[in-house]
C-alpha atoms as a PDB file:
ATOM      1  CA  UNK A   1       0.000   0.000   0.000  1.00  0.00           C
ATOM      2  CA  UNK A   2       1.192   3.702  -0.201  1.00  0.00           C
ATOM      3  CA  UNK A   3       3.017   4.649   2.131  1.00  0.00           C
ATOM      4  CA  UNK A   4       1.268   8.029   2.051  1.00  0.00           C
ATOM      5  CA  UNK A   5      -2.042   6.645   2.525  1.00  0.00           C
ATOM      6  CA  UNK A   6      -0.332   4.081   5.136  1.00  0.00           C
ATOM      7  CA  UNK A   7       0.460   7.150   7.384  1.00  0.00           C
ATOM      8  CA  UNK A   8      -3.027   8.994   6.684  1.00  0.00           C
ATOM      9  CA  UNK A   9      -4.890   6.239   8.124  1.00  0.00           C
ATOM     10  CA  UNK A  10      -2.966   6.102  11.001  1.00  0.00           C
ATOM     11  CA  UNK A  11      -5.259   9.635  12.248  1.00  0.00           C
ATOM     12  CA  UNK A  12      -8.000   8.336  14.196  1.00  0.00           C
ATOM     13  CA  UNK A  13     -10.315  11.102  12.574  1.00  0.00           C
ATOM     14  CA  UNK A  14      -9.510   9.974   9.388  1.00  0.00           C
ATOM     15  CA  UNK A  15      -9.939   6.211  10.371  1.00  0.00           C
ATOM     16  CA  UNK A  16     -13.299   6.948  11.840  1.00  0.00           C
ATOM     17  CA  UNK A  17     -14.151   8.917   9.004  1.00  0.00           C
ATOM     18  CA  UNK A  18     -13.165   6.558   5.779  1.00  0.00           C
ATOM     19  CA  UNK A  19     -14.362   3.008   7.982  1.00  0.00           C
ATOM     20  CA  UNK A  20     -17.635   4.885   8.265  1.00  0.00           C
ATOM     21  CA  UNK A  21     -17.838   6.215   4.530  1.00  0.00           C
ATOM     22  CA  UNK A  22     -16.910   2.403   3.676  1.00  0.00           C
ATOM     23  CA  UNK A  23     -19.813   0.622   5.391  1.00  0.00           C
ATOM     24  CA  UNK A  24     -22.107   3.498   4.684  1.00  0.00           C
ATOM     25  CA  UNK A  25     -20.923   2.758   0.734  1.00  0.00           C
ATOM     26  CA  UNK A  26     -21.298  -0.764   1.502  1.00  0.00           C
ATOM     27  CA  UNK A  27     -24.639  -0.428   2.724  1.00  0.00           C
ATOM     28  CA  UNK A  28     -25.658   1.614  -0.367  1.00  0.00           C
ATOM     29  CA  UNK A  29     -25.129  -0.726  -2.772  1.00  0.00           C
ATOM     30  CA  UNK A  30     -26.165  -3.359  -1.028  1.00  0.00           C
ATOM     31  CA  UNK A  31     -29.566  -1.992  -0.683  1.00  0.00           C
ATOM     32  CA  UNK A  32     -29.709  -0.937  -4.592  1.00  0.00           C
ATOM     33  CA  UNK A  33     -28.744  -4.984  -5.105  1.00  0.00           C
ATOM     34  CA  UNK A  34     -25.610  -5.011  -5.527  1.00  0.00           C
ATOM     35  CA  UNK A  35     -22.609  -6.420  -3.051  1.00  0.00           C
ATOM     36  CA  UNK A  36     -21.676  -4.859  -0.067  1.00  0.00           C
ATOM     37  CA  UNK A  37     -18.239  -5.250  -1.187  1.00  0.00           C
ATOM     38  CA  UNK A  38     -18.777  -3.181  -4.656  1.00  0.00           C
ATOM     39  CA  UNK A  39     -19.745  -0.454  -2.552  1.00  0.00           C
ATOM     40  CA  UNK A  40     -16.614  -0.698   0.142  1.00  0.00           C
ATOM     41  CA  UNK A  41     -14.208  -1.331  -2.938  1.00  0.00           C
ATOM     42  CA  UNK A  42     -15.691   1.665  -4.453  1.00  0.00           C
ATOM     43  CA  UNK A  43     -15.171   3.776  -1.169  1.00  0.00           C
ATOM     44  CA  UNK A  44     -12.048   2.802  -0.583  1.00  0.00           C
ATOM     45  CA  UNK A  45     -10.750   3.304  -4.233  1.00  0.00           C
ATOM     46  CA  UNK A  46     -12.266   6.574  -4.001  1.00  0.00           C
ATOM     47  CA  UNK A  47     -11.236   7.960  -1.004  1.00  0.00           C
ATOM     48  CA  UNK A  48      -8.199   7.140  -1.738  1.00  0.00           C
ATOM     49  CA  UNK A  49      -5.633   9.575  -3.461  1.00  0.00           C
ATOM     50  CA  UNK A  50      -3.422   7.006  -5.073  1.00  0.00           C
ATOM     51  CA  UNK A  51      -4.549   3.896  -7.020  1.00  0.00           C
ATOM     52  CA  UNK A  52      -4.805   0.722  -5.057  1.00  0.00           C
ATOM     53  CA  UNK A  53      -3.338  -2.775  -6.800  1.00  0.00           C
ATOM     54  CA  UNK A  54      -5.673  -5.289  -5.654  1.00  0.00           C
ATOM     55  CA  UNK A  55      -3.178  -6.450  -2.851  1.00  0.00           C
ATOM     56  CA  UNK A  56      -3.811  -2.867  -1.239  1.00  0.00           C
ATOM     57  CA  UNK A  57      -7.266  -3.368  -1.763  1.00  0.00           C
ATOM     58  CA  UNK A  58      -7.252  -6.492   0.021  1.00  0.00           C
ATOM     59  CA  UNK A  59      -5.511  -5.945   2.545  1.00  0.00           C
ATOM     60  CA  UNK A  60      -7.324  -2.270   3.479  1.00  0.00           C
ATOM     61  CA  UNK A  61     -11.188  -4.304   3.232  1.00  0.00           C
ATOM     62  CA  UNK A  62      -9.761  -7.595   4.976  1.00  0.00           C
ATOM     63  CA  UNK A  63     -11.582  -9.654   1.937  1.00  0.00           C
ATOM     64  CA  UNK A  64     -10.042 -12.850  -0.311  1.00  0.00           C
ATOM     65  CA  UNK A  65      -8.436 -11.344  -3.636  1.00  0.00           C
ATOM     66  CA  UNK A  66     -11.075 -13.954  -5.465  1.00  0.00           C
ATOM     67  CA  UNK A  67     -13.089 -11.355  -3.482  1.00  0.00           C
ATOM     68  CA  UNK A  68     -11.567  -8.056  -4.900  1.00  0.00           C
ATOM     69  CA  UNK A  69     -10.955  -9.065  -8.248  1.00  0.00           C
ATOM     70  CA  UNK A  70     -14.188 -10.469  -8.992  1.00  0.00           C
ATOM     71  CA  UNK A  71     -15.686  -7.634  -7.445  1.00  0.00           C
ATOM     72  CA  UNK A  72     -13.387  -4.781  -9.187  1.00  0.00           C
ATOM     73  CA  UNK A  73     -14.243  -6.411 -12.356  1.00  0.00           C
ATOM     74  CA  UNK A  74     -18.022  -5.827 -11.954  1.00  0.00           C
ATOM     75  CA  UNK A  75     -17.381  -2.310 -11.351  1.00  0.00           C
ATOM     76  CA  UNK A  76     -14.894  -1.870 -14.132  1.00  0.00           C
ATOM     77  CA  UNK A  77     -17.882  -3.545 -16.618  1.00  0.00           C
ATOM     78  CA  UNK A  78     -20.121  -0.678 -14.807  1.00  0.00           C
ATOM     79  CA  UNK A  79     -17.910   2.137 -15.446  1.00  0.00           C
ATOM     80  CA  UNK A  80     -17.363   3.175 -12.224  1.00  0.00           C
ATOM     81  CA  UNK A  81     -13.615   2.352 -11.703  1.00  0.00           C
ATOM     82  CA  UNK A  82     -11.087   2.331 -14.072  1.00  0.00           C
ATOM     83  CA  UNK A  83      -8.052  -0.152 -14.329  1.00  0.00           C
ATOM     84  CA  UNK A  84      -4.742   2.779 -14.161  1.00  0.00           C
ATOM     85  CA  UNK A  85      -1.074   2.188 -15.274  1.00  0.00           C
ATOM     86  CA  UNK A  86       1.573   3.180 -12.856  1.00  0.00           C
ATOM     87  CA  UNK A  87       5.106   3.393 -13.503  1.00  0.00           C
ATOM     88  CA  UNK A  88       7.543   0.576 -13.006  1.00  0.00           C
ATOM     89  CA  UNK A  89       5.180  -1.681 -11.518  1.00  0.00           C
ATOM     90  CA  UNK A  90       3.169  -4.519 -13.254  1.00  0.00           C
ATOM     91  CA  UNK A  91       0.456  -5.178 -10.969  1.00  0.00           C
ATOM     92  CA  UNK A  92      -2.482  -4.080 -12.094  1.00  0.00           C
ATOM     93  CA  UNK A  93      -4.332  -0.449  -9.912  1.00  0.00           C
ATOM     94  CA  UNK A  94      -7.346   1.248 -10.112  1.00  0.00           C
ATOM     95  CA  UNK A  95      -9.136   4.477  -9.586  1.00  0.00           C
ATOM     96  CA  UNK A  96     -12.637   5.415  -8.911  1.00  0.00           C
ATOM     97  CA  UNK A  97     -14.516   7.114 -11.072  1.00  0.00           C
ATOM     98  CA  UNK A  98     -15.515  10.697  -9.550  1.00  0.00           C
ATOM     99  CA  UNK A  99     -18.096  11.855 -11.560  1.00  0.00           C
ATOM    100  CA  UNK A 100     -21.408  10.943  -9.929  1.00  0.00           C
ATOM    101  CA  UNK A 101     -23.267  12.202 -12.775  1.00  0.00           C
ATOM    102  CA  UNK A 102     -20.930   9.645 -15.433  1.00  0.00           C
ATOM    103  CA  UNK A 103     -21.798   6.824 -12.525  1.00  0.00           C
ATOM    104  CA  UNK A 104     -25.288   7.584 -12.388  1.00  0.00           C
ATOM    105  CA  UNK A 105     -25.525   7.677 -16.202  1.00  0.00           C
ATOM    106  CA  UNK A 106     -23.630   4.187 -16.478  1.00  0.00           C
ATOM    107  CA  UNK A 107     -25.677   2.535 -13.783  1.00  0.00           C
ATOM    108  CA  UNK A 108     -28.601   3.564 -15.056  1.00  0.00           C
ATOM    109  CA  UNK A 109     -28.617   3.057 -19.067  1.00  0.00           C
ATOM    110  CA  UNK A 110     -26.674  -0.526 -17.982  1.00  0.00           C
ATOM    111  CA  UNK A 111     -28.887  -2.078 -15.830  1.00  0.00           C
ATOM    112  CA  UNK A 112     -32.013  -0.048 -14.493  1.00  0.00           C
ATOM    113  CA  UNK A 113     -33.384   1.099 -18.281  1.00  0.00           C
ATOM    114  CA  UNK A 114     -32.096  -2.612 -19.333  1.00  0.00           C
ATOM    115  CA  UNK A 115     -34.436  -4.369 -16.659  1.00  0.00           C
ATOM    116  CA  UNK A 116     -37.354  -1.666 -17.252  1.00  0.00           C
ATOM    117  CA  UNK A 117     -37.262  -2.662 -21.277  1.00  0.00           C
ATOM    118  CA  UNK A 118     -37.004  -6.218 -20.376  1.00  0.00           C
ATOM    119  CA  UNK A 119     -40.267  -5.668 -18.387  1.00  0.00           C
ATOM    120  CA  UNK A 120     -41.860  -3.904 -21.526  1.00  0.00           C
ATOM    121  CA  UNK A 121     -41.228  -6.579 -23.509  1.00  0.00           C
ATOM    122  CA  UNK A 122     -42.826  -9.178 -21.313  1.00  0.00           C
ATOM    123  CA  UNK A 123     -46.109  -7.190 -20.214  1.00  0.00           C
ATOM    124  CA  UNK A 124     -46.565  -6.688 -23.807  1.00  0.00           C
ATOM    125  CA  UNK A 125     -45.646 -10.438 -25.188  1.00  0.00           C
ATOM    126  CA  UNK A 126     -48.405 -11.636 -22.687  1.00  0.00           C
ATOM    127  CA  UNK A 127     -50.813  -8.957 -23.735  1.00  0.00           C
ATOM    128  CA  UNK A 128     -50.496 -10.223 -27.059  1.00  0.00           C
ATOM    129  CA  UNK A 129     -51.273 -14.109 -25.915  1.00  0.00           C
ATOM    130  CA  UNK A 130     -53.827 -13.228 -23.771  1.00  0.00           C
ATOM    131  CA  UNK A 131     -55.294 -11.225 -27.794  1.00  0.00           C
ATOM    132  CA  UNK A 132     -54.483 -13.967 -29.531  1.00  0.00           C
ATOM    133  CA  UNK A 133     -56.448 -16.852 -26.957  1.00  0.00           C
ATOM    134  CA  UNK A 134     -59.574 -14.862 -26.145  1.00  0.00           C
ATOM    135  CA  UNK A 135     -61.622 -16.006 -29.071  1.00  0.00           C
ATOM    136  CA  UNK A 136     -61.066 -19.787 -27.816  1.00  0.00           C
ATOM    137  CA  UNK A 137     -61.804 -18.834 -24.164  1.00  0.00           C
ATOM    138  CA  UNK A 138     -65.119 -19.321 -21.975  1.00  0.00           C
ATOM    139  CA  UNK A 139     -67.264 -16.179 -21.100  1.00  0.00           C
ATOM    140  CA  UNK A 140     -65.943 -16.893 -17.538  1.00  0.00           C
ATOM    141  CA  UNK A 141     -61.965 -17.160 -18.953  1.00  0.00           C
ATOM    142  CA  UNK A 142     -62.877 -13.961 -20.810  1.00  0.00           C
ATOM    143  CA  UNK A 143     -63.581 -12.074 -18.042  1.00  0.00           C
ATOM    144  CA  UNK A 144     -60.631 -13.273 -16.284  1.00  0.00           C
ATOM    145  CA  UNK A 145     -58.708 -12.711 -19.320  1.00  0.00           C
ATOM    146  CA  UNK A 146     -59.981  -9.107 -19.707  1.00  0.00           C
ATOM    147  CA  UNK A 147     -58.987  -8.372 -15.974  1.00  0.00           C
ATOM    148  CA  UNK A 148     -55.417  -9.508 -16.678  1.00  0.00           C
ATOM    149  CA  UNK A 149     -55.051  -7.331 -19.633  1.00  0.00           C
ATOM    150  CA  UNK A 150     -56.750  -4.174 -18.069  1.00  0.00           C
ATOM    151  CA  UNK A 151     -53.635  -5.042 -15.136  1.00  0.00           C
ATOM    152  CA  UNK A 152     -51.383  -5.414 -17.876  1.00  0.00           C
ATOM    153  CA  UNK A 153     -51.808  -1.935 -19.558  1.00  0.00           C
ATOM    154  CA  UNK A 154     -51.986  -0.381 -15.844  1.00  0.00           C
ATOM    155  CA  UNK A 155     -48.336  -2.187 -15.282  1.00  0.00           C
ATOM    156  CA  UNK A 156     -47.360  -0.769 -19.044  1.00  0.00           C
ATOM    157  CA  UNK A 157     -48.446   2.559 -18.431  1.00  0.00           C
ATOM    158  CA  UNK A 158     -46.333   2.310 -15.057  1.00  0.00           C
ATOM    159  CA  UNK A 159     -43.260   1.183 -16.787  1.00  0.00           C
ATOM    160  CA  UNK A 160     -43.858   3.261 -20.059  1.00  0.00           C
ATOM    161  CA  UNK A 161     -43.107   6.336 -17.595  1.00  0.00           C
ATOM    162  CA  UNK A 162     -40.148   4.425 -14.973  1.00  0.00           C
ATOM    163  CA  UNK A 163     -38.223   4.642 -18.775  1.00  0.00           C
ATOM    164  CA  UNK A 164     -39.468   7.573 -19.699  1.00  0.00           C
ATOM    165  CA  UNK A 165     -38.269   9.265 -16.262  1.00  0.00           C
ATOM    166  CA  UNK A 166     -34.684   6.994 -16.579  1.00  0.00           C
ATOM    167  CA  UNK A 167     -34.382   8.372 -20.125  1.00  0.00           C
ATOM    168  CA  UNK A 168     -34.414  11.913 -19.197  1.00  0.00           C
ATOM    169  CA  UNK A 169     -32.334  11.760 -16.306  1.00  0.00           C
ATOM    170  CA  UNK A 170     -30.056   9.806 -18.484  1.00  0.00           C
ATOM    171  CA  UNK A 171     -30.189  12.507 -20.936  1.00  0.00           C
ATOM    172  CA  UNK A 172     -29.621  15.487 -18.167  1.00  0.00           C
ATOM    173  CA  UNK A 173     -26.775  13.596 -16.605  1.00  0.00           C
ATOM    174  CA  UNK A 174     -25.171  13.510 -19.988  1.00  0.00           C
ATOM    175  CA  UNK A 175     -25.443  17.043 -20.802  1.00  0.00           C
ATOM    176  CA  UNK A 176     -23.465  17.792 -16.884  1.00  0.00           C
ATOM    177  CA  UNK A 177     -20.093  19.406 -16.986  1.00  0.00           C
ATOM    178  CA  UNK A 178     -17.430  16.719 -15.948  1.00  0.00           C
ATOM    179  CA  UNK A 179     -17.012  17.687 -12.034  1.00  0.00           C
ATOM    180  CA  UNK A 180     -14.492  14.745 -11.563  1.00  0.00           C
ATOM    181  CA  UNK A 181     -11.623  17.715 -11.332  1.00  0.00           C
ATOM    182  CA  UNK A 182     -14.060  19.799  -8.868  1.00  0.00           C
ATOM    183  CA  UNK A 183     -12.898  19.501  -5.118  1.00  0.00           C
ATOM    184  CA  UNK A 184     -15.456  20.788  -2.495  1.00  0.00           C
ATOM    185  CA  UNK A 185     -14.640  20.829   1.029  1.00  0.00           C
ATOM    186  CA  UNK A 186     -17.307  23.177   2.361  1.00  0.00           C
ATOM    187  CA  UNK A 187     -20.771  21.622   3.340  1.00  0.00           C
ATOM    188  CA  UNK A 188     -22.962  24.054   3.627  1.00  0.00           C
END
């Protein structure tokens, strides 16, 4: 690990403050559905000045390098770390990525607007079968049938506007100046 970082950590403030940042990270993804340990591996990449080899990473989160690497390459897929050269060493680092707006952007058009359209695509498939059977059905199936579809265009409608509203947040997070440069240290 760098020895800079090394001595950092060392400040009990700065402990307290990047184990609590971890878990809190941790927590976060875990509750979006992803691993706890994407969102510690992204804290700790992040809050860190240097780039971490996996070795560093390891040893900082006290997980298996199966753990790390596995983990790291999930969020390198995502976009929100980046694999980083660094002189005279062959081990491979990484950085996080700093723009929230890039993250949010990758997350979102990856997996979120991916599972919405997936959804589309099945209410409307079984809206179709439901069409194409009612002719064969009783009055009693009809009925049923009819129910189901009238559910079926209220779901639609529902997820007709969850990717509408991803779109557009896509499409504003986009058009955001890159802040990954931008440090702010006052919290007002």
């Amino acid at each position: 690990m760098s020895e800079r970082i090394f001595r950092a950590s060392q400040n009990p403030t700065i402990q307290a403050a990047n184990t609590s940042v971890l878990e809190g990270l941790g927590q976060l993804a875990s509750y979006f559905g992803f691993s706890k340990v994407m969102g510690q591996l992204y804290g700790a990449l992040l809050l860190s000045p240097d780039p971490l080899s996996l070795d560093d990473l390891m040893a900082q989160l006290g997980i298996s390098k199966a753990s790390v690497s596995t983990n790291l390459r999930t969020l390198e897929h995502m976009g929100i770390v980046r694999e980083v050269w660094v002189k005279d060493d062959r081990r491979k680092y990484y950085r996080a990525e700093s723009d929230f707006w890039r993250i949010l952007t990758n997350v979102l058009s990856s997996r979120e607007l991916r599972d919405v359209n997936q959804a589309l695509s099945v209410l409307q498939k079984n809206a179709a079968m439901l069409e194409t059977a009612l002719p064969t059905m009783t009055d009693e199936e009809r009925a049923l049938a009819e129910f189901y579809r009238s559910r079926l265009a209220q779901l639609h409608d529902f997820f007709g506007l969850a990717r509408l509203l991803l779109t557009t947040i896509i499409e504003q997070a986009q058009q955001q100046p890159d802040v990954s440069e931008i440090h702010r240290v006052d919290f007002e």
